[in-house]
Protein backbone atom coordinates (compact mmCIF):
# COMPACT_ATOMS: atom_id res chain seq x y z
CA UNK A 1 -56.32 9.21 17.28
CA UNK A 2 -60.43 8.37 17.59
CA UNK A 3 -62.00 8.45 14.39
CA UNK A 4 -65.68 8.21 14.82
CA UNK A 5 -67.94 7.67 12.21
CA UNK A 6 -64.78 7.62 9.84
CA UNK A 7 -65.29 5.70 5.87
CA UNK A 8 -62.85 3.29 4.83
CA UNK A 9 -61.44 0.85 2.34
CA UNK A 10 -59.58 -2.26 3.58
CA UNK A 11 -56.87 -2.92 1.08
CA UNK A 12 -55.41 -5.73 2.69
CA UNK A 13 -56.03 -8.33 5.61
CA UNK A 14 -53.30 -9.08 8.38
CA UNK A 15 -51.86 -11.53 6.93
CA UNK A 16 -51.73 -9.64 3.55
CA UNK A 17 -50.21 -6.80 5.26
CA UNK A 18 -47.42 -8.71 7.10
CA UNK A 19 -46.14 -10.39 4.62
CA UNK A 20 -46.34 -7.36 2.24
CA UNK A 21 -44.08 -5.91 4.52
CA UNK A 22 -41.56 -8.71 5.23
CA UNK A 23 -41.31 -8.50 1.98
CA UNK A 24 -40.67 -4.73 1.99
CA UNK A 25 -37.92 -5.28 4.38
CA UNK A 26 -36.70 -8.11 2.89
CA UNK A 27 -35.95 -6.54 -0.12
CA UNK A 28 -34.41 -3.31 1.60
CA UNK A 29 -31.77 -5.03 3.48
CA UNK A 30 -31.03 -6.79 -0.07
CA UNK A 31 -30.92 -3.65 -1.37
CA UNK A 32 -28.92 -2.08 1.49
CA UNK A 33 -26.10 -4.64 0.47
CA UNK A 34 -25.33 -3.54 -2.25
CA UNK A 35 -24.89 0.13 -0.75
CA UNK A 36 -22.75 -1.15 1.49
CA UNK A 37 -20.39 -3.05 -0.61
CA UNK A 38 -20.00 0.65 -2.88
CA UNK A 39 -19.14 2.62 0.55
CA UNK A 40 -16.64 0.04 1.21
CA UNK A 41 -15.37 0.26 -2.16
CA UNK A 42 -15.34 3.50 -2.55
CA UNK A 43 -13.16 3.46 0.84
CA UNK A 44 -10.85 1.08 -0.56
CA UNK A 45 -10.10 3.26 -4.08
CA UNK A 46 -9.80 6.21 -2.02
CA UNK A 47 -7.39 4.73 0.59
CA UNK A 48 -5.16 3.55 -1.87
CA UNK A 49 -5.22 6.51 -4.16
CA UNK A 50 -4.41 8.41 -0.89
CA UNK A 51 -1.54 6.44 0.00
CA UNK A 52 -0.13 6.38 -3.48
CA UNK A 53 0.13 9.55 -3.32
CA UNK A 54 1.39 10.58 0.18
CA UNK A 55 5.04 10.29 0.80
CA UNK A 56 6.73 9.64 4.02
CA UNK A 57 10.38 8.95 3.75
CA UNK A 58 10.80 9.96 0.23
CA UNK A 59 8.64 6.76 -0.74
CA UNK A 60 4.98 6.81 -1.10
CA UNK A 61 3.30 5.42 2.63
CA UNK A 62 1.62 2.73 0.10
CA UNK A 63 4.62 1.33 -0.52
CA UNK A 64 5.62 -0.14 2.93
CA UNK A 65 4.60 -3.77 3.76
CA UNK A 66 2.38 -3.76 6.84
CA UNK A 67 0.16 -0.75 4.69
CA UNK A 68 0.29 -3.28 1.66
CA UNK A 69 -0.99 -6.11 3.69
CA UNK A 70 -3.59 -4.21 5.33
CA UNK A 71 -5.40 -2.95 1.61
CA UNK A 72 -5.16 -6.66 0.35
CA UNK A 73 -6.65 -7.86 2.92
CA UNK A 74 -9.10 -5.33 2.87
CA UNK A 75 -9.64 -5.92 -1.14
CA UNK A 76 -10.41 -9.56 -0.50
CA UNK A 77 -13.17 -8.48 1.73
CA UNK A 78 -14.96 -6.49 -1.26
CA UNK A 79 -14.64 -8.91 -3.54
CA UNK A 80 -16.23 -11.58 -1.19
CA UNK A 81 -19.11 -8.61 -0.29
CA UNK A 82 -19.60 -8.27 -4.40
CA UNK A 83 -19.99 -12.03 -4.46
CA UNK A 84 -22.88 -11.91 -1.52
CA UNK A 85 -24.34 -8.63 -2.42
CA UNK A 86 -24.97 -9.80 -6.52
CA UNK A 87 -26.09 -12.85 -4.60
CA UNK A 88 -29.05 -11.50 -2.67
CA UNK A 89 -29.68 -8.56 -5.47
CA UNK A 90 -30.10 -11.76 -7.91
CA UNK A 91 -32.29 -13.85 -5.65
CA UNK A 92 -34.63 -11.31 -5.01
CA UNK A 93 -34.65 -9.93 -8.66
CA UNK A 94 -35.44 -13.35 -9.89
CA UNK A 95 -38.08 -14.99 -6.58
CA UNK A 96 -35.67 -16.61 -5.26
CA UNK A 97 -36.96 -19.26 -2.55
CA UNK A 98 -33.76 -18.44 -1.20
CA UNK A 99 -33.83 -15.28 -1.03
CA UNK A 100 -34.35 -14.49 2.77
CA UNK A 101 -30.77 -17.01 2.92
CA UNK A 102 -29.24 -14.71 0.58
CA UNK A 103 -30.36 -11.39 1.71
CA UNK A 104 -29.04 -12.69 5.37
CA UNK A 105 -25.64 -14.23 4.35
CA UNK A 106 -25.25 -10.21 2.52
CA UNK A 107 -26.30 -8.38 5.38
CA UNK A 108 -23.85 -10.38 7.79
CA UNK A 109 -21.03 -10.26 5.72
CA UNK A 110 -21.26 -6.84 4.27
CA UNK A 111 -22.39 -4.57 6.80
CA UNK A 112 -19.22 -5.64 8.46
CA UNK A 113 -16.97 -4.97 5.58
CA UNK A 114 -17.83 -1.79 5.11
CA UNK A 115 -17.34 -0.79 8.30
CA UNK A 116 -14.15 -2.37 8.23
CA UNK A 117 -13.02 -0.70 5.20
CA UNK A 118 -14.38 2.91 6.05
CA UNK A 119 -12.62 2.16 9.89
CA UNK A 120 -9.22 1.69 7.15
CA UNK A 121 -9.79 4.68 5.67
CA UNK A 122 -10.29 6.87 8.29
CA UNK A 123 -6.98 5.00 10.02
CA UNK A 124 -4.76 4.91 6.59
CA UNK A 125 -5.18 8.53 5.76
CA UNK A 126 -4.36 9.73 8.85
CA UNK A 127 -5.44 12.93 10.71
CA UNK A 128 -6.73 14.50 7.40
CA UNK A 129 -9.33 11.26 7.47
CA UNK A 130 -11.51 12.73 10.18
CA UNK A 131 -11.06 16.40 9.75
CA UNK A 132 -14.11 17.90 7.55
CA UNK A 133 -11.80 18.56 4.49
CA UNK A 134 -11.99 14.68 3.58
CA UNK A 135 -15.45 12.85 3.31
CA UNK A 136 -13.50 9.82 4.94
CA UNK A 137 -15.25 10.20 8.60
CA UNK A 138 -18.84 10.74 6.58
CA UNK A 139 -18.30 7.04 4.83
CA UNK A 140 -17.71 5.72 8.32
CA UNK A 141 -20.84 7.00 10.18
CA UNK A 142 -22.59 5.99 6.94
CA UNK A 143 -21.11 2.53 7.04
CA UNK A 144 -21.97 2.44 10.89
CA UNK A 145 -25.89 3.33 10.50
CA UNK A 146 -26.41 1.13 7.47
CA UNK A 147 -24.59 -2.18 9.54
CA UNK A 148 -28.20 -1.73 11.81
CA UNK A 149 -30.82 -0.28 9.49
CA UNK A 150 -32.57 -3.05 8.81
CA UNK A 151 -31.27 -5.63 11.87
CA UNK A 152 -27.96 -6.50 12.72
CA UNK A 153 -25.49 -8.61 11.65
CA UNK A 154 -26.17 -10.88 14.81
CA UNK A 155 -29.57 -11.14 13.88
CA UNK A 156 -28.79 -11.49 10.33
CA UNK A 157 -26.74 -14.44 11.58
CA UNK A 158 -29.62 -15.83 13.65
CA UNK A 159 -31.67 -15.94 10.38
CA UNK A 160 -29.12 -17.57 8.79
CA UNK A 161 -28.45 -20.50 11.49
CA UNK A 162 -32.82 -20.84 11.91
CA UNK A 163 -32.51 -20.95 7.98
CA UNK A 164 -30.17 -24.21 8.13
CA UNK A 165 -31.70 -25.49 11.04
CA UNK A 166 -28.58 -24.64 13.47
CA UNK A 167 -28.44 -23.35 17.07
CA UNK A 168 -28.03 -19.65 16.59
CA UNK A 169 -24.71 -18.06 17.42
């Protein structure tokens, strides 16, 4: 695109601009965080609503063990994603100085629990999880975009390691 001849207003130098938009971006993986840790909650609700309520054996499936161990484990993962999403959503609401540390440490951790917990769901309801009559398989493509929208957790981790002064991973 030429434009010849063309009036304009500079509203911001280079430097201005940049950090306008690390800021931006800064502020949307924050924000993406918290999206991430309701998918994988919502994944976790629905997963064990689901298995409360299918029976296999004349017991419900949520009933046996190796099911039981698999939703705890993925419940401690939410609760550790609310801790680092309210994390970053407080630094940045407040100007945190540690903010970029906070909005890292959430993007690491939560992008990969909610892929973890929509992968669950998908796997713990069973064939009806990826057929279109459940939303399950639309939480995990969700929860698979949103783990790169704004970097990925490796680079999230890079931040993090450059942040404490550490070789990166």
């Amino acid at each position: 695109v030429t434009l010849t001849g063309a009036a304009g207003t500079l509203l911001a130098d280079a430097g201005a601009s940049a950090a306008a938009v690390r800021r931006g971006l800064l502020a949307g993986a924050g924000l993406l965080a918290s999206e991430q840790l309701g998918l994988a909650e919502w994944c976790l609700t629905e997963t064990v609503r689901y298995t409360r309520e299918r029976h296999q054996f004349n017991r419900p499936v949520g009933s046996f063990q190796s099911l039981k161990h698999r939703m705890a484990q993925l419940w401690l993962e939410v609760v550790s994603a609310r801790a680092a999403a309210r994390n970053a959503a407080d630094a940045l609401a407040t100007g945190s100085p540690d903010a970029p540390l906070a909005v890292a440490v959430a993007q690491t951790y939560c992008s990969g629990v909610a892929v973890h917990a929509a992968e669950e769901c998908v796997q713990l309801h069973g064939g009806i999880g990826m057929t279109w009559e459940h939303p399950a398989h639309l939480y995990l493509k969700r929860a698979k975009a949103d783990s790169i929208a704004y970097g990925t957790a490796g680079s999230h981790r890079q931040a993090v390691a450059e942040s404490a002064e550490l070789p990166g991973p």
